[in-house]
C-alpha atoms as a PDB file:
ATOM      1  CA  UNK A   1       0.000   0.000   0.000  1.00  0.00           C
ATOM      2  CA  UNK A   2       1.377   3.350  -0.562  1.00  0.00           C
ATOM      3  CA  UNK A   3       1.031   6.027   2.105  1.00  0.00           C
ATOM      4  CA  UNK A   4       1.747   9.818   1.960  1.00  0.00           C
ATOM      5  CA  UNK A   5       2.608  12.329   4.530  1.00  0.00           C
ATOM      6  CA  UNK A   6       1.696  15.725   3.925  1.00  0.00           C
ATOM      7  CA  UNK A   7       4.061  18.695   4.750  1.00  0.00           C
ATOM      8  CA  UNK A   8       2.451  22.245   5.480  1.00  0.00           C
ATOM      9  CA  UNK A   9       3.288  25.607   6.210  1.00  0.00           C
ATOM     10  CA  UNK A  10       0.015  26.501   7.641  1.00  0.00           C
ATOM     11  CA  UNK A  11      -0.590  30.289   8.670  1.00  0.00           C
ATOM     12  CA  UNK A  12      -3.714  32.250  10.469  1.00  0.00           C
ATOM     13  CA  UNK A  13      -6.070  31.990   6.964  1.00  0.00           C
ATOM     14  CA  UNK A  14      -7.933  29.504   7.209  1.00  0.00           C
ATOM     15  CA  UNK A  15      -9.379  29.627   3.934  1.00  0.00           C
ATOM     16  CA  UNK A  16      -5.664  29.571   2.664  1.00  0.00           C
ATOM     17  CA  UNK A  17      -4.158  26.390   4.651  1.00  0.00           C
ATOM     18  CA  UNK A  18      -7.670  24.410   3.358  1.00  0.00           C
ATOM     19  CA  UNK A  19      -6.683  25.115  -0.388  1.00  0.00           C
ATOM     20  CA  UNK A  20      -3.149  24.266   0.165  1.00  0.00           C
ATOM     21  CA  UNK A  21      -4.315  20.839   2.258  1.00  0.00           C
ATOM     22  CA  UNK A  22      -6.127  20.443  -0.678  1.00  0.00           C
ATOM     23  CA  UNK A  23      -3.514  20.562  -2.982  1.00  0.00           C
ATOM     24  CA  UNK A  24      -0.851  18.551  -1.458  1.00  0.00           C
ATOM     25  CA  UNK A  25      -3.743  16.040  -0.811  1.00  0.00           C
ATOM     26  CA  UNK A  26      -4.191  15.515  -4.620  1.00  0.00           C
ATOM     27  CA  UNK A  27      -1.131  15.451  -5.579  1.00  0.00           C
ATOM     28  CA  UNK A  28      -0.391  12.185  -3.171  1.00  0.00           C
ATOM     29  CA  UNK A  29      -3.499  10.548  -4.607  1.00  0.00           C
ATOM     30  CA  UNK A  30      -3.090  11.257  -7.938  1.00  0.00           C
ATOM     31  CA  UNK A  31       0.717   9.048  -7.197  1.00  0.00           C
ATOM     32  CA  UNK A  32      -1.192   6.582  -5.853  1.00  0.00           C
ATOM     33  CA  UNK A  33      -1.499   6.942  -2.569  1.00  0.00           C
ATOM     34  CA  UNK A  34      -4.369   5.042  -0.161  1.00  0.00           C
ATOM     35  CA  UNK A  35      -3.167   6.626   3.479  1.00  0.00           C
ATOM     36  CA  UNK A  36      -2.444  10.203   3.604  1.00  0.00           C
ATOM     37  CA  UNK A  37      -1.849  11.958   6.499  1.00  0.00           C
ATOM     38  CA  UNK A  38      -2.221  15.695   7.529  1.00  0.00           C
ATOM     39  CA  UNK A  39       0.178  17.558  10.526  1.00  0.00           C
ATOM     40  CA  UNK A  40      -0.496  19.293  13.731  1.00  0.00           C
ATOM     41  CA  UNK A  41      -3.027  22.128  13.624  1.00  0.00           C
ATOM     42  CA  UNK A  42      -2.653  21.884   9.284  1.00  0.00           C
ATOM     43  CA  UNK A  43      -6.354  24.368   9.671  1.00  0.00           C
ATOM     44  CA  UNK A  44      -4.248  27.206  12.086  1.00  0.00           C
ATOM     45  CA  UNK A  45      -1.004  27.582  13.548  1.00  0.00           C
ATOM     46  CA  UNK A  46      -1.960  30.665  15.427  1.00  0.00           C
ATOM     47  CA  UNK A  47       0.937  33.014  16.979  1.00  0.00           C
ATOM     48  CA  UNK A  48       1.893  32.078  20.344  1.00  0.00           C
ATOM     49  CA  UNK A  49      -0.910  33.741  22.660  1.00  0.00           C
ATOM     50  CA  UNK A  50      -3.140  34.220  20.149  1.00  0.00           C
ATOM     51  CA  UNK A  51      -6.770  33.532  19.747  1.00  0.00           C
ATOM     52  CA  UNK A  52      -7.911  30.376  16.969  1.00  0.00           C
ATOM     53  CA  UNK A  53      -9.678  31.539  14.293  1.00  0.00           C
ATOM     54  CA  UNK A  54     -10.288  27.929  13.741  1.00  0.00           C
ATOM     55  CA  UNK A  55     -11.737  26.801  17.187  1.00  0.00           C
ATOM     56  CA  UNK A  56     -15.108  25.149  16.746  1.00  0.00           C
ATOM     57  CA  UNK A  57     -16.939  22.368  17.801  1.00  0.00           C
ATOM     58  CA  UNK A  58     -15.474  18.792  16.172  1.00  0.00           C
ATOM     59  CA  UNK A  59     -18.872  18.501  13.735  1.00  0.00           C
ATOM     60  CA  UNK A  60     -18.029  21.736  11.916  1.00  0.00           C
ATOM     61  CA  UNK A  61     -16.549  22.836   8.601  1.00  0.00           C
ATOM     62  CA  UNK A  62     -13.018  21.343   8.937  1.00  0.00           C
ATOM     63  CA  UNK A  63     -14.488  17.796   9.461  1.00  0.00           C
ATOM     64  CA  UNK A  64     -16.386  18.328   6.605  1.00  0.00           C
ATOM     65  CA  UNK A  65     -13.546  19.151   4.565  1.00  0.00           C
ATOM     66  CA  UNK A  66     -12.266  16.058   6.324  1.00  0.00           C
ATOM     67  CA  UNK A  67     -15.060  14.336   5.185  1.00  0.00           C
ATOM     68  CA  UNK A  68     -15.266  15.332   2.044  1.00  0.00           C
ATOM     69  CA  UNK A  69     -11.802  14.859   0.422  1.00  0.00           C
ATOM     70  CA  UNK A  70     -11.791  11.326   1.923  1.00  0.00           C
ATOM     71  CA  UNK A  71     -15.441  10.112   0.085  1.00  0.00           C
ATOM     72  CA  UNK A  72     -14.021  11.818  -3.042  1.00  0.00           C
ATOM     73  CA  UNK A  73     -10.399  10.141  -3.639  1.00  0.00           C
ATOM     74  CA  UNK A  74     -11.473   6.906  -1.599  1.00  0.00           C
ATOM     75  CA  UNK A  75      -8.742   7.727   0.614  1.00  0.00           C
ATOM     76  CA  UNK A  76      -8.165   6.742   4.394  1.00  0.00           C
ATOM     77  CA  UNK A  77      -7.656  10.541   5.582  1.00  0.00           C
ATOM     78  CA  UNK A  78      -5.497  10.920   8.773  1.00  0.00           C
ATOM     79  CA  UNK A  79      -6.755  14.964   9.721  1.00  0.00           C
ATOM     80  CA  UNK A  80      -3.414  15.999  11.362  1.00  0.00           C
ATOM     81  CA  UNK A  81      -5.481  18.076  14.143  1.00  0.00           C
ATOM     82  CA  UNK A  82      -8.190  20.638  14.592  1.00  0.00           C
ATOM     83  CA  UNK A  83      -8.980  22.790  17.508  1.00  0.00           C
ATOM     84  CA  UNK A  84     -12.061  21.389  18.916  1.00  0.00           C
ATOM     85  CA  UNK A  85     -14.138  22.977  21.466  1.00  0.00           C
ATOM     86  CA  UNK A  86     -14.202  22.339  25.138  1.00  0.00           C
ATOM     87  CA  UNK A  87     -17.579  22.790  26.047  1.00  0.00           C
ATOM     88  CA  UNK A  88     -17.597  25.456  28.970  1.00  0.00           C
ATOM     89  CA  UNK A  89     -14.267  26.220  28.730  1.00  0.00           C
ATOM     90  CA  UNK A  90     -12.117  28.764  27.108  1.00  0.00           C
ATOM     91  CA  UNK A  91      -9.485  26.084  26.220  1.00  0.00           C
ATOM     92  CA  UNK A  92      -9.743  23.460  23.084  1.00  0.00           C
ATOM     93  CA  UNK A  93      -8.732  19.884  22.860  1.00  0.00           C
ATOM     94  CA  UNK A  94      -5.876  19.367  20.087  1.00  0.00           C
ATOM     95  CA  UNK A  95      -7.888  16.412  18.460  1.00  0.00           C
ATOM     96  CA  UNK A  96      -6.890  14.508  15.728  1.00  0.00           C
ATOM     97  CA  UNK A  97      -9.693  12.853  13.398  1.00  0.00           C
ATOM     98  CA  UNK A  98      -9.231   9.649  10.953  1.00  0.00           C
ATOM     99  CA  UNK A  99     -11.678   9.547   8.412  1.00  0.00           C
ATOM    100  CA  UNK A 100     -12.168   6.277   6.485  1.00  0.00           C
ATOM    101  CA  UNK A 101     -12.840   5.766   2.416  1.00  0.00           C
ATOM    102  CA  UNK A 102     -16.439   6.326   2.710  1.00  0.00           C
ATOM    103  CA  UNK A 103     -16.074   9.721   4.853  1.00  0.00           C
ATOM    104  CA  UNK A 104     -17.153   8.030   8.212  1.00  0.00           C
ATOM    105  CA  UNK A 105     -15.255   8.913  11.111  1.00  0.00           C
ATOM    106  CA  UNK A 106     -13.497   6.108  12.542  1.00  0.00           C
ATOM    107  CA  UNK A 107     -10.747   7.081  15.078  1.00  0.00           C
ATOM    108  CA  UNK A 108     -11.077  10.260  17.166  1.00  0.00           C
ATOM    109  CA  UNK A 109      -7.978  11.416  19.565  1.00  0.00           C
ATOM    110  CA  UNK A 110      -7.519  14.059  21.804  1.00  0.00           C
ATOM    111  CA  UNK A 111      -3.486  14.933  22.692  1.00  0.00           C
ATOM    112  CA  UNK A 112      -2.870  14.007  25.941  1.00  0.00           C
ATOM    113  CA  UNK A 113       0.442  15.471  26.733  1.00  0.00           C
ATOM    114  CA  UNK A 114       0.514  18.956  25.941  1.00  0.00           C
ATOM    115  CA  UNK A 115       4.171  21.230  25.179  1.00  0.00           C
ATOM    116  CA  UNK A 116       5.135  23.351  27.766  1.00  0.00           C
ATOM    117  CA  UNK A 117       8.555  24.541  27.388  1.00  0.00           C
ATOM    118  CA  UNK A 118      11.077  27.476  28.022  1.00  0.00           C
ATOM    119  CA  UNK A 119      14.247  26.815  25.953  1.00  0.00           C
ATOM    120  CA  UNK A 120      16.341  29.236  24.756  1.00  0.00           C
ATOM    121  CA  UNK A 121      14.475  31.333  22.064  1.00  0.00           C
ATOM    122  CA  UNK A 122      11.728  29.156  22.530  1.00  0.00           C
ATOM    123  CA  UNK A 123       8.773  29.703  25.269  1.00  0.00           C
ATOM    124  CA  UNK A 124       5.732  27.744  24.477  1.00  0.00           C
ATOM    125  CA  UNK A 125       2.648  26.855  27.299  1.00  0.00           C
ATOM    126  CA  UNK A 126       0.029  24.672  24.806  1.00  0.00           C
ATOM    127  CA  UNK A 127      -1.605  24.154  28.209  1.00  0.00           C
ATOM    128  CA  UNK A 128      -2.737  27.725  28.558  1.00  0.00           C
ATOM    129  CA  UNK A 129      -5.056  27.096  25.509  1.00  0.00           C
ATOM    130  CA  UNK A 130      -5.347  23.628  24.941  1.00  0.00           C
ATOM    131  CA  UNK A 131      -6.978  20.787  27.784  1.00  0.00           C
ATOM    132  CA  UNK A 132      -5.623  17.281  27.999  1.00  0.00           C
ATOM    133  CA  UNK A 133      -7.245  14.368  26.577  1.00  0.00           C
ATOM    134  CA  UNK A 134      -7.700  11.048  28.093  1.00  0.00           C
ATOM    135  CA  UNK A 135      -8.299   8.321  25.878  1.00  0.00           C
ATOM    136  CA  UNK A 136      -6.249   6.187  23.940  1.00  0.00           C
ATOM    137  CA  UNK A 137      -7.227   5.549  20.393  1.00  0.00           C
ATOM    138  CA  UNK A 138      -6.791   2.990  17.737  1.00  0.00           C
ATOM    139  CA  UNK A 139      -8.227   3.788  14.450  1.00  0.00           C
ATOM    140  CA  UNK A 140      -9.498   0.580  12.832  1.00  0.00           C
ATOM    141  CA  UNK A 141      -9.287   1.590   8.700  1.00  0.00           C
ATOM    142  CA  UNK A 142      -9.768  -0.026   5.160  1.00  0.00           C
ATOM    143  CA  UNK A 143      -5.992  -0.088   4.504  1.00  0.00           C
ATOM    144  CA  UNK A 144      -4.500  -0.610   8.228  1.00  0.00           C
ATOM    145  CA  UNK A 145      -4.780  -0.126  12.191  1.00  0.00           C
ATOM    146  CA  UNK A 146      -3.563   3.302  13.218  1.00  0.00           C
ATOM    147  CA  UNK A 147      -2.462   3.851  16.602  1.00  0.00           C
ATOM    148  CA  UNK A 148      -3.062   7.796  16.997  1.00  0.00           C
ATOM    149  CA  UNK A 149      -0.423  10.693  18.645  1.00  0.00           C
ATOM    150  CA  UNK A 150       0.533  14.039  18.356  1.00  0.00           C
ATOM    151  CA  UNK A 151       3.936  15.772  18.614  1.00  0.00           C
ATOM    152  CA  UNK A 152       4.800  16.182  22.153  1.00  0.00           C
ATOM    153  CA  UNK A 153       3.565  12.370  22.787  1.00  0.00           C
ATOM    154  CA  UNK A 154       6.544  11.524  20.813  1.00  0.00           C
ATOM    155  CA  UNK A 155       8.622  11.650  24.056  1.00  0.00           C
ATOM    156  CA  UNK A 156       6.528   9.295  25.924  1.00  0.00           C
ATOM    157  CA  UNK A 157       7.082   5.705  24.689  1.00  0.00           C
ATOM    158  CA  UNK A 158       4.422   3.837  27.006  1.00  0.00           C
ATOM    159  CA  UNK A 159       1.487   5.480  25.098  1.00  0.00           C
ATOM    160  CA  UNK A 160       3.070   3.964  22.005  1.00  0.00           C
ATOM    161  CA  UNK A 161       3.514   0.501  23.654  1.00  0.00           C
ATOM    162  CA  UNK A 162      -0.284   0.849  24.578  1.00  0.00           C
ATOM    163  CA  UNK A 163      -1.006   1.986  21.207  1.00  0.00           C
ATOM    164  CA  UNK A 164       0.566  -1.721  19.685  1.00  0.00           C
ATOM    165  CA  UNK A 165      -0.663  -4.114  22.730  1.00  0.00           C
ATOM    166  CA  UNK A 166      -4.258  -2.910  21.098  1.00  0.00           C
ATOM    167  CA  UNK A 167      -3.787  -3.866  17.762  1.00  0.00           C
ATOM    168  CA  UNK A 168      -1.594  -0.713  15.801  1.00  0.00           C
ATOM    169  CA  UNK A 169       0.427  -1.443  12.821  1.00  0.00           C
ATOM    170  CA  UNK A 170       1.138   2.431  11.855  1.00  0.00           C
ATOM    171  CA  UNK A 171       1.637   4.717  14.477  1.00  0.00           C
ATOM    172  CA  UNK A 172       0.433   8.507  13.710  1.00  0.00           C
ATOM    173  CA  UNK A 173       2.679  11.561  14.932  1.00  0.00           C
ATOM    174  CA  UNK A 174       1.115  14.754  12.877  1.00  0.00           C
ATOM    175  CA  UNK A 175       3.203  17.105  14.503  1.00  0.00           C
ATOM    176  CA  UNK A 176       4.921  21.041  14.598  1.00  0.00           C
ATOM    177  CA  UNK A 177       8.274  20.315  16.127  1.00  0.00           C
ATOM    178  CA  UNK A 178      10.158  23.729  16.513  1.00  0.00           C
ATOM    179  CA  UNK A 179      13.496  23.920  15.393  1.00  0.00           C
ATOM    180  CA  UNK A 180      15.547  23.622  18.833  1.00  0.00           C
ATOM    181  CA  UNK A 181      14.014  20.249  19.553  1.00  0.00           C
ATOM    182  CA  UNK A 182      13.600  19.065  15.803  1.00  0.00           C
ATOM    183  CA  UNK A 183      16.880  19.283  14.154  1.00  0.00           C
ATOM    184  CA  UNK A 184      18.094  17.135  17.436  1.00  0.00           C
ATOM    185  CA  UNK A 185      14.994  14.643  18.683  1.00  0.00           C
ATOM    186  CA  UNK A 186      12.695  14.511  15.700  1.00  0.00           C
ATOM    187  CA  UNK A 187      14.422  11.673  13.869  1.00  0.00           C
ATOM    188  CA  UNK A 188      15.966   9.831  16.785  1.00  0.00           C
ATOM    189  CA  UNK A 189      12.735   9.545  18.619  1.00  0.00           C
ATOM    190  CA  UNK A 190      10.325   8.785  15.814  1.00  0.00           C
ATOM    191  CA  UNK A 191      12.777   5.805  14.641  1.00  0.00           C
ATOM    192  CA  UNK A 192      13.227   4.680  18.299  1.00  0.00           C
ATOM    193  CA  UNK A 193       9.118   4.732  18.023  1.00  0.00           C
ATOM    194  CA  UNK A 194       8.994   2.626  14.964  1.00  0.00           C
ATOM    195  CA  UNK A 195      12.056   0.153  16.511  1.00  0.00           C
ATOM    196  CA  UNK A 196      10.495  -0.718  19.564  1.00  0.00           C
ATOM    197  CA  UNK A 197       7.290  -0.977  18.577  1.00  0.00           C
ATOM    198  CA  UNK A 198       7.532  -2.960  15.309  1.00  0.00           C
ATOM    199  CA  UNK A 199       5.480  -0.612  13.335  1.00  0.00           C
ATOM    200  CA  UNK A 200       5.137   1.808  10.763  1.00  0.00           C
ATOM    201  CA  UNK A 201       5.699   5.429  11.753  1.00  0.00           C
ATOM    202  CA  UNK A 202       4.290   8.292   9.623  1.00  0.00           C
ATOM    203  CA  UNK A 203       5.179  11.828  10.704  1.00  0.00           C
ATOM    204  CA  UNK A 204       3.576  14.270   9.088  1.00  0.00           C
ATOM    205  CA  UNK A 205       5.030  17.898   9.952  1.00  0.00           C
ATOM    206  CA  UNK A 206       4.360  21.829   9.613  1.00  0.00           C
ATOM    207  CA  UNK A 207       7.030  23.154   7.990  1.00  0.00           C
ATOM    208  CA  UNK A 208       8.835  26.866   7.887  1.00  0.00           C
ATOM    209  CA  UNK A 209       7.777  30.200   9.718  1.00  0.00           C
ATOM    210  CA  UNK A 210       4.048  30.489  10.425  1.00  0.00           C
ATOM    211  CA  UNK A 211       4.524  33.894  12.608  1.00  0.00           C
ATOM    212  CA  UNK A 212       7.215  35.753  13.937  1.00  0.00           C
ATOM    213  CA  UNK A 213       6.940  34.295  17.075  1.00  0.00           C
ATOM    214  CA  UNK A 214       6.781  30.701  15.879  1.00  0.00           C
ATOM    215  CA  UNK A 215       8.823  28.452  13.232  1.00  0.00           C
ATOM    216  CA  UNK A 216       8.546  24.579  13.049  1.00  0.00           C
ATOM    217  CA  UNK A 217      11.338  22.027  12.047  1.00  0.00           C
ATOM    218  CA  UNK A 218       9.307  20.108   9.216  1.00  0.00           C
ATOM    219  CA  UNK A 219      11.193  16.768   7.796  1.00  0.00           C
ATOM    220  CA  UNK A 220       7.737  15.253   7.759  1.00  0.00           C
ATOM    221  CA  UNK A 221       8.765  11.111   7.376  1.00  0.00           C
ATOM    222  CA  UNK A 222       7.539   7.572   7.108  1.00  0.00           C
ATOM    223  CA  UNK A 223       9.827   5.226   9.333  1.00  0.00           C
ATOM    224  CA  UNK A 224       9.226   1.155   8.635  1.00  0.00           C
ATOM    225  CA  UNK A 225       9.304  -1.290  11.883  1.00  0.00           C
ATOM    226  CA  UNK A 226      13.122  -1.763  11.341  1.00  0.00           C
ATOM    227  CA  UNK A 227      13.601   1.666  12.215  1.00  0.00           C
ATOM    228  CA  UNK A 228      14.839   2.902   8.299  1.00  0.00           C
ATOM    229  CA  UNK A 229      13.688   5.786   6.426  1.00  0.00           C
ATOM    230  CA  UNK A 230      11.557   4.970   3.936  1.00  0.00           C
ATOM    231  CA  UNK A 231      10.644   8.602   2.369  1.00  0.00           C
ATOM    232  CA  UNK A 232      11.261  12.245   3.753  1.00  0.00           C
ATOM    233  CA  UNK A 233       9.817  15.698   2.776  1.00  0.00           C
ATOM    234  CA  UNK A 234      11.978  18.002   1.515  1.00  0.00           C
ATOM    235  CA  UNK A 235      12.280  21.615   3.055  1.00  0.00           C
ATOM    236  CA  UNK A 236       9.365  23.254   2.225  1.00  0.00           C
ATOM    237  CA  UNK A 237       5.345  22.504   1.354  1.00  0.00           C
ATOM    238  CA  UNK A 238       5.417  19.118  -0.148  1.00  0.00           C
ATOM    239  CA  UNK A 239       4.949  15.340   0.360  1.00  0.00           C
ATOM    240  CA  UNK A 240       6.862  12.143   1.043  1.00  0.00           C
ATOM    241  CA  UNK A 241       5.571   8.914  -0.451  1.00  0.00           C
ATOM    242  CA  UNK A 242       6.608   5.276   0.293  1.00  0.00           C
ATOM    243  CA  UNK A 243       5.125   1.507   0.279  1.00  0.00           C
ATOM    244  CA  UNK A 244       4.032   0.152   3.350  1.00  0.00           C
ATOM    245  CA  UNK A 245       4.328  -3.529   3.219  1.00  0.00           C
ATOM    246  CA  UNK A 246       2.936  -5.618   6.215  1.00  0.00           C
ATOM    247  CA  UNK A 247       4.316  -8.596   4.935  1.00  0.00           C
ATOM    248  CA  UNK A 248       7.417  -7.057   6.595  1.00  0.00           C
ATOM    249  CA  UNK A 249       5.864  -5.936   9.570  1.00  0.00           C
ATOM    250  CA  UNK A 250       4.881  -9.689  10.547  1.00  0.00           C
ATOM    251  CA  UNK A 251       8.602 -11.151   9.056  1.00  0.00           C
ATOM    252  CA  UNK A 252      10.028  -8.460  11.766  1.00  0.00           C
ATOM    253  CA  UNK A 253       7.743  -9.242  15.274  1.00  0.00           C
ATOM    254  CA  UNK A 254       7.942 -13.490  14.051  1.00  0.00           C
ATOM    255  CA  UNK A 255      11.620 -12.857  13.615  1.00  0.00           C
ATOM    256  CA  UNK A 256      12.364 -10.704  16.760  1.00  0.00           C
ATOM    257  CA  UNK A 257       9.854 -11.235  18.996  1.00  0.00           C
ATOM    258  CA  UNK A 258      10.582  -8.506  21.630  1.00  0.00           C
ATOM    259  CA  UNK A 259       6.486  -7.002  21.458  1.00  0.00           C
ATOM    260  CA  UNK A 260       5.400 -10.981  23.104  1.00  0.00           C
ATOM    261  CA  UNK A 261       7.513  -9.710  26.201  1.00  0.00           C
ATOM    262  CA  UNK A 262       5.338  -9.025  29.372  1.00  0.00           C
ATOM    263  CA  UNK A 263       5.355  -5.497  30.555  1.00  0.00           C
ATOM    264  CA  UNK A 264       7.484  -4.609  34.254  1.00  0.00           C
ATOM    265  CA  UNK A 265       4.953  -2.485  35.415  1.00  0.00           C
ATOM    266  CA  UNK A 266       1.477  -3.106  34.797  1.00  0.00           C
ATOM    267  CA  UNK A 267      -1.326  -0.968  32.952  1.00  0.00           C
ATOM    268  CA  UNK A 268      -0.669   2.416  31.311  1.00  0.00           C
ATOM    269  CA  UNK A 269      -0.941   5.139  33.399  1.00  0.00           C
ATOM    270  CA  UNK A 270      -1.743   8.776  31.084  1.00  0.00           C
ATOM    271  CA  UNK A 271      -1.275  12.084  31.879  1.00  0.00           C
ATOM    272  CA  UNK A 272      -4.350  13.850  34.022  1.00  0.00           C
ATOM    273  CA  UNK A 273      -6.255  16.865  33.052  1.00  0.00           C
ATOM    274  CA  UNK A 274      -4.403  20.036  34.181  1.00  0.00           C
ATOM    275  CA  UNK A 275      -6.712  22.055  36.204  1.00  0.00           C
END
């Protein structure tokens, strides 16, 4: 099966950042492509402190879109993320939506660890406008199981052990790594994802300066479960394409069994709501 990951530089339009999801969309379907995924907040990427102009409830326009382009190409569409709604609140959930061939929702996550930093030249609090999620979320699909994260998850491997013990074969990571923490720990952790976990990884990425305030790393990749590079964006707006073949995926966990392993310590335990 061939997948895509779809690399954005997504501003404040949100009329813009559709048309170019759009594009980059169509372009990996028209090269064959039957599992295309979006990255992190590919409606907005406000400026730091900032309101959305894209917060709305999940059943709204962007779903729609969501929706939409998935029915029309026959596609399994991975939404990167939207800014949902909290009902009562003046925070959002960062929520990422797969959307099967026939435009049915199948797989809804909301990000349960959220990025607050203070490196240098980079200050960022997601928890000021964004609440933790909960749940843990496999997306059954057409072409494949997805086991669903965003971004800062990356840096906490028990979610992605979860993820496989209930059934994932690709793990998701739509993400908007800044450049500090990208051009060292994007690549190391996503392969150390896909290598202990015996599973796809695609990482689909935002891309560039969005603000003045606010530039992400990009390198938006698709990892397979021995840990190699299959495809990588280029700088810039674009899209990486490569084969997924689970063939593989089963040679590796018969071969080296490490996922049969008990874990040391019990259930999962996920991050609580901040208050």
């Amino acid at each position: 099966m061939l997948a895509a990951v779809v690399q954005l530089c997504s501003g404040s339009d949100l009329d813009y950042n559709l048309s170019r999801a759009q594009f980059w969309i169509d372009r990996a379907r028209c090269a064959g492509a039957e599992l295309i995924a979006l990255p992190e907040n590919f409606p907005c990427m406000r400026e730091e402190g900032s309101s959305n102009p894209a917060r709305a409830p999940l059943e709204g326009r962007i779903l729609e879109f969501l929706r939409e382009t998935a029915k029309r190409y026959q596609i399994v569409l991975a939404g990167g993320t939207l800014a949902e709604e909290v009902p009562g609140s003046s925070r959002s959930f960062n929520t990422s939506v797969v959307v099967d061939r026939g435009g049915e929702v199948v797989g809804v996550y909301r990000k349960i660890h959220l990025f607050d930093i203070d490196l240098p030249g980079t200050r960022l609090r997601e928890s000021a406008a964004v609440q933790a999620g909960r749940e843990i979320v496999v997306a059954d699909t057409a072409v494949a199981r997805l086991g669903l994260s965003i971004c800062y998850d990356l840096r906490f491997p028990e979610l992605y052990r979860e993820l496989v013990s209930r059934g994932a074969e690709v793990l998701l990571v739509p993400s908007a790594f800044t450049v500090p923490t990208g051009s060292d720990h994007w690549e190391p952790l996503l392969r150390a994802r896909a290598i202990e976990n015996q599973c796809f990884v695609m990482a689909a990425a935002q891309v560039g300066e969005h603000s003045p305030s606010r530039r992400s790393y990009g390198r938006s990749m698709i990892i397979d479960p021995w840990g190699l590079v299959l495809a990588q964006a280029a700088d810039g707006e674009g899209i990486a394409l490569a084969e997924l073949d689970f063939d593989h995926l089963r040679q590796i966990r018969e071969r080296l069994p490490a996922l049969r392993h008990r874990r040391l310590h019990g259930s999962l335990e996920v991050a609580r709501d901040r208050e």
